[in-house]
PDB file of N, CA and C in Angstrom:
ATOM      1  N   UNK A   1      58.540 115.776  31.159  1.00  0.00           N
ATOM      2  CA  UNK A   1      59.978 115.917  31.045  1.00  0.00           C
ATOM      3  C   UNK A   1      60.286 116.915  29.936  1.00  0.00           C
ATOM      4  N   UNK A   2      61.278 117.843  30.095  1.00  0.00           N
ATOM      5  CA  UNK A   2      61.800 118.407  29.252  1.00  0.00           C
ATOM      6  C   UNK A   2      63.444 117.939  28.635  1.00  0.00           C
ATOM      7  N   UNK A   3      63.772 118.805  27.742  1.00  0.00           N
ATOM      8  CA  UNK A   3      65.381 118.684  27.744  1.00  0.00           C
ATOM      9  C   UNK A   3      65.541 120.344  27.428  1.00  0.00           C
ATOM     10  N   UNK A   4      66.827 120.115  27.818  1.00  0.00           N
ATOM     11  CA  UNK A   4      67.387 121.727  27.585  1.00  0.00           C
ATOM     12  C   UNK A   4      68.634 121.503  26.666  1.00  0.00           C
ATOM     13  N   UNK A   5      68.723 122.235  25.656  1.00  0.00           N
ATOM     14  CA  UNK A   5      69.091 121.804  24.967  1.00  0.00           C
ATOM     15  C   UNK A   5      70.552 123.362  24.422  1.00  0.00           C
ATOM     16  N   UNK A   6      71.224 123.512  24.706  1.00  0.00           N
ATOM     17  CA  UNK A   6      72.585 124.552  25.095  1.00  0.00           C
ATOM     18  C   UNK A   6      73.482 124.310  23.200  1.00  0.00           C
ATOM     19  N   UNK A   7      73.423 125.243  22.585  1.00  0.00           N
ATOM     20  CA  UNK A   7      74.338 125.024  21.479  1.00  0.00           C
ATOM     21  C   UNK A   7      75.322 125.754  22.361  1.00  0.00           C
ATOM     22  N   UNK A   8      76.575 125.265  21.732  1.00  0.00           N
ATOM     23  CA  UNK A   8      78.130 126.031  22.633  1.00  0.00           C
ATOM     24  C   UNK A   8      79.173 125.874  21.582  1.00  0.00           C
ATOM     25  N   UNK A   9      79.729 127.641  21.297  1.00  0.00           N
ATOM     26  CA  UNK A   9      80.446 127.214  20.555  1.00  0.00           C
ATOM     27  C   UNK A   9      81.856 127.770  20.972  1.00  0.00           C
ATOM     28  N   UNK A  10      83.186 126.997  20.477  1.00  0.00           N
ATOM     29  CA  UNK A  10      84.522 127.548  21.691  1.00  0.00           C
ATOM     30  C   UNK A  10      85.229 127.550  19.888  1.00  0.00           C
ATOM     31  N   UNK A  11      86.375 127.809  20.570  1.00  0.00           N
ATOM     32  CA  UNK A  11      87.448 128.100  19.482  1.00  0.00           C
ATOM     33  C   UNK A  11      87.611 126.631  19.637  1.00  0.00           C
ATOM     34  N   UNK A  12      88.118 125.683  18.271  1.00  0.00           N
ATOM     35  CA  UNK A  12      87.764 124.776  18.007  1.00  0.00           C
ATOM     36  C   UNK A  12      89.746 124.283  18.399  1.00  0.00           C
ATOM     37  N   UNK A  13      90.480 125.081  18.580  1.00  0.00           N
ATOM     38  CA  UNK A  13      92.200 124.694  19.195  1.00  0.00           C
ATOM     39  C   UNK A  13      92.103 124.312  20.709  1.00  0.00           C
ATOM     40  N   UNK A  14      90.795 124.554  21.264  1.00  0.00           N
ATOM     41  CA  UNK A  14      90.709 124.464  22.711  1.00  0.00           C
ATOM     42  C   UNK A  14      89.736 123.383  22.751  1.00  0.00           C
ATOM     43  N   UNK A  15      89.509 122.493  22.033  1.00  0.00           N
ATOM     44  CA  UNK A  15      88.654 121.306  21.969  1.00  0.00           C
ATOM     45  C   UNK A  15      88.814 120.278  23.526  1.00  0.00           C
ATOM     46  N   UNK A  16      89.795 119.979  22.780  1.00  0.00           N
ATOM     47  CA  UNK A  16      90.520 118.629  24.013  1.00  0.00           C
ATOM     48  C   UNK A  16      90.454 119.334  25.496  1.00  0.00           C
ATOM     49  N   UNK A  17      90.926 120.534  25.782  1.00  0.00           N
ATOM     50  CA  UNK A  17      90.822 121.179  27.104  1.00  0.00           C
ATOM     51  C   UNK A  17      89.675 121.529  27.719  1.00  0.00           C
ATOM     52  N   UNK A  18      88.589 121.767  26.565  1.00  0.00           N
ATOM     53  CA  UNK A  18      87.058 121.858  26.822  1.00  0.00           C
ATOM     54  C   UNK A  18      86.210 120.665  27.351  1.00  0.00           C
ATOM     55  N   UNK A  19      86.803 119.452  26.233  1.00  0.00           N
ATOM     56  CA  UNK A  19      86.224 118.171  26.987  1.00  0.00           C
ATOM     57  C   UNK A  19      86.745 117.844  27.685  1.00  0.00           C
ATOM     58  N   UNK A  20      87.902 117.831  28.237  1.00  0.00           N
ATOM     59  CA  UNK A  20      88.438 117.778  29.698  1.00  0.00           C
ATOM     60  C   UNK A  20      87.327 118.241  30.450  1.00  0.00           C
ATOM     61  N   UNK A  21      87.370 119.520  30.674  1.00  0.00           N
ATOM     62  CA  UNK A  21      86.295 120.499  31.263  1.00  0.00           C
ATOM     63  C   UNK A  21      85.337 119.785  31.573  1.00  0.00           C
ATOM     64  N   UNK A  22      84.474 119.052  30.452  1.00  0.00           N
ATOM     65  CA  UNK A  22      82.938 119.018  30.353  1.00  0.00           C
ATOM     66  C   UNK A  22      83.198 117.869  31.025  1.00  0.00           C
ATOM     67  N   UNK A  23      83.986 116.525  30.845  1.00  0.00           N
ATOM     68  CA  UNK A  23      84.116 115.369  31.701  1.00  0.00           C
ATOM     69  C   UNK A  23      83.802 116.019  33.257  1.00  0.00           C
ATOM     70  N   UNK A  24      84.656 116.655  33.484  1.00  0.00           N
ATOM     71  CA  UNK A  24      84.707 116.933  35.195  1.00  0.00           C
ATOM     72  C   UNK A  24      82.886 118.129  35.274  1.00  0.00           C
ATOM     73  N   UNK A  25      82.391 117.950  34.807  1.00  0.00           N
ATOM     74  CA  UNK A  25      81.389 118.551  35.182  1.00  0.00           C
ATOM     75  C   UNK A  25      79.940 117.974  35.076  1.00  0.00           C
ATOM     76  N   UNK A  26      80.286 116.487  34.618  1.00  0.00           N
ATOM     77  CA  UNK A  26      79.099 115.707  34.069  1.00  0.00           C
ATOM     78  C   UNK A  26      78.438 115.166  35.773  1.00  0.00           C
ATOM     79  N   UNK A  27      79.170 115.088  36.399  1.00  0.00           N
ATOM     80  CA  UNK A  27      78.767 115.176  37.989  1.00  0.00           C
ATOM     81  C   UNK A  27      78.033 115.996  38.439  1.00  0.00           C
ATOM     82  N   UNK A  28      78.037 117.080  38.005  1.00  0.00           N
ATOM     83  CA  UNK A  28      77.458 118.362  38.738  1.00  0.00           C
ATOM     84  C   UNK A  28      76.260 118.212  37.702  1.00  0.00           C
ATOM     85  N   UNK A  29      75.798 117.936  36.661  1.00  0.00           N
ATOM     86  CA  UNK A  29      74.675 117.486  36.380  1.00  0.00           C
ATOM     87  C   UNK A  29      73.793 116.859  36.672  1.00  0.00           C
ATOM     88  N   UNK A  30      74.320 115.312  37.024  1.00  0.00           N
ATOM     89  CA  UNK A  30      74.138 114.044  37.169  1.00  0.00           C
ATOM     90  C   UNK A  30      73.454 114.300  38.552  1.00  0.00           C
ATOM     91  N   UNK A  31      73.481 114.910  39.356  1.00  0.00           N
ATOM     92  CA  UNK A  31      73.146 114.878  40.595  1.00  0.00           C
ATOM     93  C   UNK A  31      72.508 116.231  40.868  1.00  0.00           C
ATOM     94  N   UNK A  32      71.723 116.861  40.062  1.00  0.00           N
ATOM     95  CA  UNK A  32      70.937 117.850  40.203  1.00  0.00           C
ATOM     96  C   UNK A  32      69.410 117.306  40.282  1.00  0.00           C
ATOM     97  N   UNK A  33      69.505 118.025  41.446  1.00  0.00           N
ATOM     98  CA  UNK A  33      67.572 117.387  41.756  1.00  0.00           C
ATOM     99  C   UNK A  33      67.018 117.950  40.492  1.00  0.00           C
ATOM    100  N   UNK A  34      65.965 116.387  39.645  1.00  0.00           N
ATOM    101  CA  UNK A  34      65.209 116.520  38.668  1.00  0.00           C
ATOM    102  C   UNK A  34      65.984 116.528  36.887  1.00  0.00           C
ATOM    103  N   UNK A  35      67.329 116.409  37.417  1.00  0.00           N
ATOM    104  CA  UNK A  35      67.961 115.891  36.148  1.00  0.00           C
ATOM    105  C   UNK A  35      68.334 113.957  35.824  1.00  0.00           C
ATOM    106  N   UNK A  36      67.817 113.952  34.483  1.00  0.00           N
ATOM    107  CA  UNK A  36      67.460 112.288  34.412  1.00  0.00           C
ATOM    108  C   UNK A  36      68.183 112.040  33.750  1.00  0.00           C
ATOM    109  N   UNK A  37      69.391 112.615  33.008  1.00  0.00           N
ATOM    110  CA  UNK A  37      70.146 112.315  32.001  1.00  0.00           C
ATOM    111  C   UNK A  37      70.838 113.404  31.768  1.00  0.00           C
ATOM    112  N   UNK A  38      72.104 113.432  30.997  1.00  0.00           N
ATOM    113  CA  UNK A  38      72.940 114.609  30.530  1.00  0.00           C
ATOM    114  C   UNK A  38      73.866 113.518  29.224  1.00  0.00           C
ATOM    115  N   UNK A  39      73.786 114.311  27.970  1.00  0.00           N
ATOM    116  CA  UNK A  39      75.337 114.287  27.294  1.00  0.00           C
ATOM    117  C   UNK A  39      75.114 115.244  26.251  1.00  0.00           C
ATOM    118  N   UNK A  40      76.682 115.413  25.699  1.00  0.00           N
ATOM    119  CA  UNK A  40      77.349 116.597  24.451  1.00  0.00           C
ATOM    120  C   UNK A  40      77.300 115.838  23.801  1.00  0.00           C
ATOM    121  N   UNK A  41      76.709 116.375  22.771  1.00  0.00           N
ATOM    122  CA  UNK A  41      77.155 115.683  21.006  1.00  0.00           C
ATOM    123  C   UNK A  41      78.374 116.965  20.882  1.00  0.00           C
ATOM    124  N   UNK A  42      79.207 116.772  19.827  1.00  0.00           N
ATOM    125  CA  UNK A  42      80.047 117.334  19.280  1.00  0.00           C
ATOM    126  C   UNK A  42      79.449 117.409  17.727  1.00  0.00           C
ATOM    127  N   UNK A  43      79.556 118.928  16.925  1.00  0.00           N
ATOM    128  CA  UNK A  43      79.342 118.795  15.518  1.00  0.00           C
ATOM    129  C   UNK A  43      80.314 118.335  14.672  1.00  0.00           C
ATOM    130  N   UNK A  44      79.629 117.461  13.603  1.00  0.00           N
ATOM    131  CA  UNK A  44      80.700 116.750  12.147  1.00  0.00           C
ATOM    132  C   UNK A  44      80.621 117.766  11.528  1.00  0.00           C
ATOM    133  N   UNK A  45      79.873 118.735  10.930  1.00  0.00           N
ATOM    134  CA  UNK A  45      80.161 120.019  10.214  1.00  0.00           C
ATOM    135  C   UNK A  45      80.555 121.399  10.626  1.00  0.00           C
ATOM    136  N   UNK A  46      80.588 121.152  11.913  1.00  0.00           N
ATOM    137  CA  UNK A  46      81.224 122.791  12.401  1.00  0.00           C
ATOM    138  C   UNK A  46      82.043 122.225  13.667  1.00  0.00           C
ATOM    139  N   UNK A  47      83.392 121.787  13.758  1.00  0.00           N
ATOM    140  CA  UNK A  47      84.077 121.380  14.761  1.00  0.00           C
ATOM    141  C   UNK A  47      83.925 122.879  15.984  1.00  0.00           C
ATOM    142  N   UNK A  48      83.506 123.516  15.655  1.00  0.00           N
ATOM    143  CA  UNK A  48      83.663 124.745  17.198  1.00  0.00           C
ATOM    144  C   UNK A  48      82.331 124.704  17.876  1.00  0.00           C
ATOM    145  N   UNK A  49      81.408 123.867  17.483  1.00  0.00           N
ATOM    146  CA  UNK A  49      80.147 123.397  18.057  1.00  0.00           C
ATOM    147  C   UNK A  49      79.909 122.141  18.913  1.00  0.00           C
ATOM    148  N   UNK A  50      79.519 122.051  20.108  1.00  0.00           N
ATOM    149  CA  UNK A  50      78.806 121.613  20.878  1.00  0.00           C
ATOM    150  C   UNK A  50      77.165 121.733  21.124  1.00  0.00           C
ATOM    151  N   UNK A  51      76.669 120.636  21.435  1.00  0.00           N
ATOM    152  CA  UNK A  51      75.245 120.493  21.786  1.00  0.00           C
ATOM    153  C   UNK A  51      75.353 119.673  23.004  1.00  0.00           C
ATOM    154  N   UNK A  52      74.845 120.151  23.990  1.00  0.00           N
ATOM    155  CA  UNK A  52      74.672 120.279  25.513  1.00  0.00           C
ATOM    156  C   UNK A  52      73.086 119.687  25.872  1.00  0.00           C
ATOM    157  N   UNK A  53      72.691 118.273  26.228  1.00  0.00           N
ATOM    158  CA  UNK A  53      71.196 118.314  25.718  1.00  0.00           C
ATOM    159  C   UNK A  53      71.131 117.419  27.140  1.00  0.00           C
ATOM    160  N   UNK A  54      70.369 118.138  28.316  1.00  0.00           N
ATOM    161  CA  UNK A  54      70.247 117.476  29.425  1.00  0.00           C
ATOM    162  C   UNK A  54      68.247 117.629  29.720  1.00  0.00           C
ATOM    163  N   UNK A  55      68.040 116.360  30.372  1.00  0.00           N
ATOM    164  CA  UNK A  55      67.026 116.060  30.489  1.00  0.00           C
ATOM    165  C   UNK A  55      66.400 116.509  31.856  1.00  0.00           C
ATOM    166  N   UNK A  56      65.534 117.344  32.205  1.00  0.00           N
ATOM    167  CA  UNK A  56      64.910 117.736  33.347  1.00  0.00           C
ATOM    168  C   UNK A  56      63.885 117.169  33.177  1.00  0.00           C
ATOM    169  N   UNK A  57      63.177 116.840  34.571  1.00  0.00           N
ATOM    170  CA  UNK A  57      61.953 116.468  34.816  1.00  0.00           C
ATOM    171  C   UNK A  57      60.928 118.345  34.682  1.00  0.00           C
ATOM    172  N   UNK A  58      61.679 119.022  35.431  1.00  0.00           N
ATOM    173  CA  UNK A  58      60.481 120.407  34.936  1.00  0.00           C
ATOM    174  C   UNK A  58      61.474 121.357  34.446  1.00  0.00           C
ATOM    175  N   UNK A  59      61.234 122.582  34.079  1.00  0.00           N
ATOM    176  CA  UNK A  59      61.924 123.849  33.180  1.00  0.00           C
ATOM    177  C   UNK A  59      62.755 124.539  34.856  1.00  0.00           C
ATOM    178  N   UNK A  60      61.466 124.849  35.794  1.00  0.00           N
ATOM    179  CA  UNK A  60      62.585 125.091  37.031  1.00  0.00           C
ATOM    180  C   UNK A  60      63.370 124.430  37.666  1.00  0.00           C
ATOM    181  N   UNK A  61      63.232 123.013  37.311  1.00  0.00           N
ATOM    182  CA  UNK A  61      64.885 122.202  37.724  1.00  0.00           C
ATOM    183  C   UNK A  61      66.007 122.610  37.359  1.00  0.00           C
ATOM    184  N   UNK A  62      65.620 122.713  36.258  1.00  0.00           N
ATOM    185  CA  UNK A  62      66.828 123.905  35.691  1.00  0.00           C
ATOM    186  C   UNK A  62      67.556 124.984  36.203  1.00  0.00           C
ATOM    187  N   UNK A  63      65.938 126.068  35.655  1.00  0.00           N
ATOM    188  CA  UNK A  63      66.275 127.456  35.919  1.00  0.00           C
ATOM    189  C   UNK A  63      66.182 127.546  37.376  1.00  0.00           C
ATOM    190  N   UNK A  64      65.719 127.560  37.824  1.00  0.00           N
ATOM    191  CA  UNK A  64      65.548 127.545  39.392  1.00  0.00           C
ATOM    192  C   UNK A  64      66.093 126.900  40.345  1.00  0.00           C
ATOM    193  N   UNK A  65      66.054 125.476  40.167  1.00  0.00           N
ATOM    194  CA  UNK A  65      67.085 124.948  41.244  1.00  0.00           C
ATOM    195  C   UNK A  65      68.354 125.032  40.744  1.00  0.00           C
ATOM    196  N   UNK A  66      68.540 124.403  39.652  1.00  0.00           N
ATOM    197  CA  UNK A  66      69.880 123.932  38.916  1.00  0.00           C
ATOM    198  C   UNK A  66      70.806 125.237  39.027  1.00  0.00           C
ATOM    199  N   UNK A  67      70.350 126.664  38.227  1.00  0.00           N
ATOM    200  CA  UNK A  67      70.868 127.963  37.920  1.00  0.00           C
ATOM    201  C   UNK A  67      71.203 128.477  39.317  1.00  0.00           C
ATOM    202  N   UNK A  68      70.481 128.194  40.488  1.00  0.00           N
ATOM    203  CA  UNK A  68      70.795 128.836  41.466  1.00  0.00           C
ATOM    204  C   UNK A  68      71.370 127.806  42.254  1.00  0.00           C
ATOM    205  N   UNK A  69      72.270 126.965  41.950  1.00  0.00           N
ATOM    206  CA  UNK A  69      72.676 126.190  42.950  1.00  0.00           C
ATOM    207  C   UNK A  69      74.468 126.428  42.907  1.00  0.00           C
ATOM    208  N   UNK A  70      75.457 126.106  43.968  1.00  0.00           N
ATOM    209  CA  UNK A  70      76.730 126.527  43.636  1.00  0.00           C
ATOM    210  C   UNK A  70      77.390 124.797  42.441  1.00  0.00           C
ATOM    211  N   UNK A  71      76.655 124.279  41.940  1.00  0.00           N
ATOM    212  CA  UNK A  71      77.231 123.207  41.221  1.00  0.00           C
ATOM    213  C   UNK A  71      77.085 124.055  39.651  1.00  0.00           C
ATOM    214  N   UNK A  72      75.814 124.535  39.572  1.00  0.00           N
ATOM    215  CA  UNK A  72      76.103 125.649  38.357  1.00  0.00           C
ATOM    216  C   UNK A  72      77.151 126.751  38.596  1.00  0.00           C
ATOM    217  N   UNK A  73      77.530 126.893  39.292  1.00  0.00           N
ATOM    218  CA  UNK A  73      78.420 128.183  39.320  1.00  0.00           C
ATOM    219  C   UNK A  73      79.971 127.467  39.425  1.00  0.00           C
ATOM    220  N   UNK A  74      80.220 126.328  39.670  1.00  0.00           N
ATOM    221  CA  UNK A  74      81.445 125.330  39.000  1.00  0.00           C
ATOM    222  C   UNK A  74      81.353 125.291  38.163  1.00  0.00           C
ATOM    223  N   UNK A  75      80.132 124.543  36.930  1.00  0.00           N
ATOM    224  CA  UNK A  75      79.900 124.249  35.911  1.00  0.00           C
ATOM    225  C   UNK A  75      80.324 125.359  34.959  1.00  0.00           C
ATOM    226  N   UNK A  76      79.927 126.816  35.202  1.00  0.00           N
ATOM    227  CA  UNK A  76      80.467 127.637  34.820  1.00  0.00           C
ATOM    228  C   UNK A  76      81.703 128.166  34.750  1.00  0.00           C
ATOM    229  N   UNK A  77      82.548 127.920  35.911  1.00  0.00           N
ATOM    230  CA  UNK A  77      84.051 128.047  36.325  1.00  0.00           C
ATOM    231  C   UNK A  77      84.512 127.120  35.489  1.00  0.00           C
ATOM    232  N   UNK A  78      84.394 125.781  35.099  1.00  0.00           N
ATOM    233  CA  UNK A  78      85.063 125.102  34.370  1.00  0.00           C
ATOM    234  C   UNK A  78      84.718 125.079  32.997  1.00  0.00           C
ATOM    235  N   UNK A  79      83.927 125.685  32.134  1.00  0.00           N
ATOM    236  CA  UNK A  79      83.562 125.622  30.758  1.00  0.00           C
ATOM    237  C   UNK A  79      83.461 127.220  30.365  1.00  0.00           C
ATOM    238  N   UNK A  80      83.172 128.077  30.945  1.00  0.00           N
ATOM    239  CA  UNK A  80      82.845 129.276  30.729  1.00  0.00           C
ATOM    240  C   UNK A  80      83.761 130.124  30.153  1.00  0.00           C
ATOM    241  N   UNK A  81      85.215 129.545  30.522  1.00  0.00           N
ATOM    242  CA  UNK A  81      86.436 130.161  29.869  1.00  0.00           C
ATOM    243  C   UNK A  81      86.572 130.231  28.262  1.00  0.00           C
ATOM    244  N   UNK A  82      85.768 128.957  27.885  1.00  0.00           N
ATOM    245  CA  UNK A  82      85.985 128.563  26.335  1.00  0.00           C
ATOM    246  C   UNK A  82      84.822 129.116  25.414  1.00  0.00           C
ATOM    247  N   UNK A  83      83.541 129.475  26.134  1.00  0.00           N
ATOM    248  CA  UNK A  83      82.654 129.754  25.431  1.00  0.00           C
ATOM    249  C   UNK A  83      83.061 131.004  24.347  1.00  0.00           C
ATOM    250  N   UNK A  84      82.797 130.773  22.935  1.00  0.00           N
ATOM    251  CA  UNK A  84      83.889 132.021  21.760  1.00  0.00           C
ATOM    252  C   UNK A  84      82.279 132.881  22.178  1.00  0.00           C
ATOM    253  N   UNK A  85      80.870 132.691  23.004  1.00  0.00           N
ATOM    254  CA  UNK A  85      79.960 133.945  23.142  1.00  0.00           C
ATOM    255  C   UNK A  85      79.151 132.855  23.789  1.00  0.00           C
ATOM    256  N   UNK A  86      78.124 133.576  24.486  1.00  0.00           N
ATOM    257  CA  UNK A  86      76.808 133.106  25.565  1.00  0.00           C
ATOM    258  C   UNK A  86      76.233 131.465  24.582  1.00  0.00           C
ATOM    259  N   UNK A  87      76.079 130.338  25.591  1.00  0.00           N
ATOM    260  CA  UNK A  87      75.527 129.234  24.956  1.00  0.00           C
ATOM    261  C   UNK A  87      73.315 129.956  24.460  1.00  0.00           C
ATOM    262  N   UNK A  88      73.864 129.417  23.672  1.00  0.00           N
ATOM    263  CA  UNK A  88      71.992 129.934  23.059  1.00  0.00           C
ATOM    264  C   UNK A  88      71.360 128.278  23.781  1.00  0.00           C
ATOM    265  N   UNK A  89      70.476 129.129  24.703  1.00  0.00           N
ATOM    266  CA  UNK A  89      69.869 127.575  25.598  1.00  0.00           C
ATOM    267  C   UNK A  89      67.949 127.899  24.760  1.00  0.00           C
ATOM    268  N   UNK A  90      67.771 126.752  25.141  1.00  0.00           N
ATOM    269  CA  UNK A  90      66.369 126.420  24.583  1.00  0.00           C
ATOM    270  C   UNK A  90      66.162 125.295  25.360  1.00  0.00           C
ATOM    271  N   UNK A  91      64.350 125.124  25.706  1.00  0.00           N
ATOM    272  CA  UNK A  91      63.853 124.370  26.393  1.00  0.00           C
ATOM    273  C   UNK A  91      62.984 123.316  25.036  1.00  0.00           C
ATOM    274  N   UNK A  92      62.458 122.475  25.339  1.00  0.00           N
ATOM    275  CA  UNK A  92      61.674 121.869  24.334  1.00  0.00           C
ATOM    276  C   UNK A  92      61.222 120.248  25.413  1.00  0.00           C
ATOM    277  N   UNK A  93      59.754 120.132  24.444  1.00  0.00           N
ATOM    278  CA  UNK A  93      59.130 118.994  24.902  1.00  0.00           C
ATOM    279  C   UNK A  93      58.649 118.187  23.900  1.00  0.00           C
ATOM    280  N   UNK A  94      58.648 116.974  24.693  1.00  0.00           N
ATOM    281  CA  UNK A  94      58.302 115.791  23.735  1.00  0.00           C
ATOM    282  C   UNK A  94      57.053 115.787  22.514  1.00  0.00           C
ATOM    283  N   UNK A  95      56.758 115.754  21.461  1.00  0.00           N
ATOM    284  CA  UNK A  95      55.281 115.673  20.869  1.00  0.00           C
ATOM    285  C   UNK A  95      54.780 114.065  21.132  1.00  0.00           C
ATOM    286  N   UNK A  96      54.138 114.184  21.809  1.00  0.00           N
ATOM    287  CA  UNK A  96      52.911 112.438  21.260  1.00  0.00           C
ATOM    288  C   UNK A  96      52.791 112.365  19.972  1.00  0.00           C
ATOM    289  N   UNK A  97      53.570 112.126  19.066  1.00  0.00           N
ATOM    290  CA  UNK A  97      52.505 111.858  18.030  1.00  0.00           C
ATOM    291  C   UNK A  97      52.248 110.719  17.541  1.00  0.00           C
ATOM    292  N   UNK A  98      52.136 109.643  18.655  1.00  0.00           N
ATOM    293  CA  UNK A  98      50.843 108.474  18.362  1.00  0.00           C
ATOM    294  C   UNK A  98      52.359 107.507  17.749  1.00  0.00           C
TER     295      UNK A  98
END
């Protein structure tokens, strides 16, 4: 399993209209072949920050199915307006460490 992990940052006056947004799009996650989980933290020290941290079973669930499917291209229609520049995405995996 991975997570993907999306910092997002919007103009912080468009908050409430953003999580509007992100509510109506937690569906189009939720039901992506190989996604096991999805939620946003919101930052306590930088209110124009979001963390976007959804759980794939592989990296091309993502990029590959997920990116090329038309539920990403909603996902985008409804959040993409607010982004203040491109979400910086990163992949990452679990360590064992015992």
């Amino acid at each position: 399993m991975v997570w993907e992990i999306a910092k997002i940052e919007i103009d912080p006056s468009n908050s409430e209209a953003f999580e509007n947004a992100l509510r109506e799009a937690v569906p189009l996650f939720r039901r992506a072949p190989g996604c096991r989980a999805m939620q946003v933290r919101h930052s306590l020290k930088h209110p124009h920050r979001y963390f976007l941290v959804v759980d794939w079973d592989t990296v091309d669930d993502h990029l590959v199915g997920f990116r090329n499917s038309p539920d990403f291209a909603r996902w985008r229609e409804l959040v993409g307006g607010f982004f203040a520049r491109p979400p910086e995405v990163e992949h990452a995996a679990r360590l064992d460490l015992g």
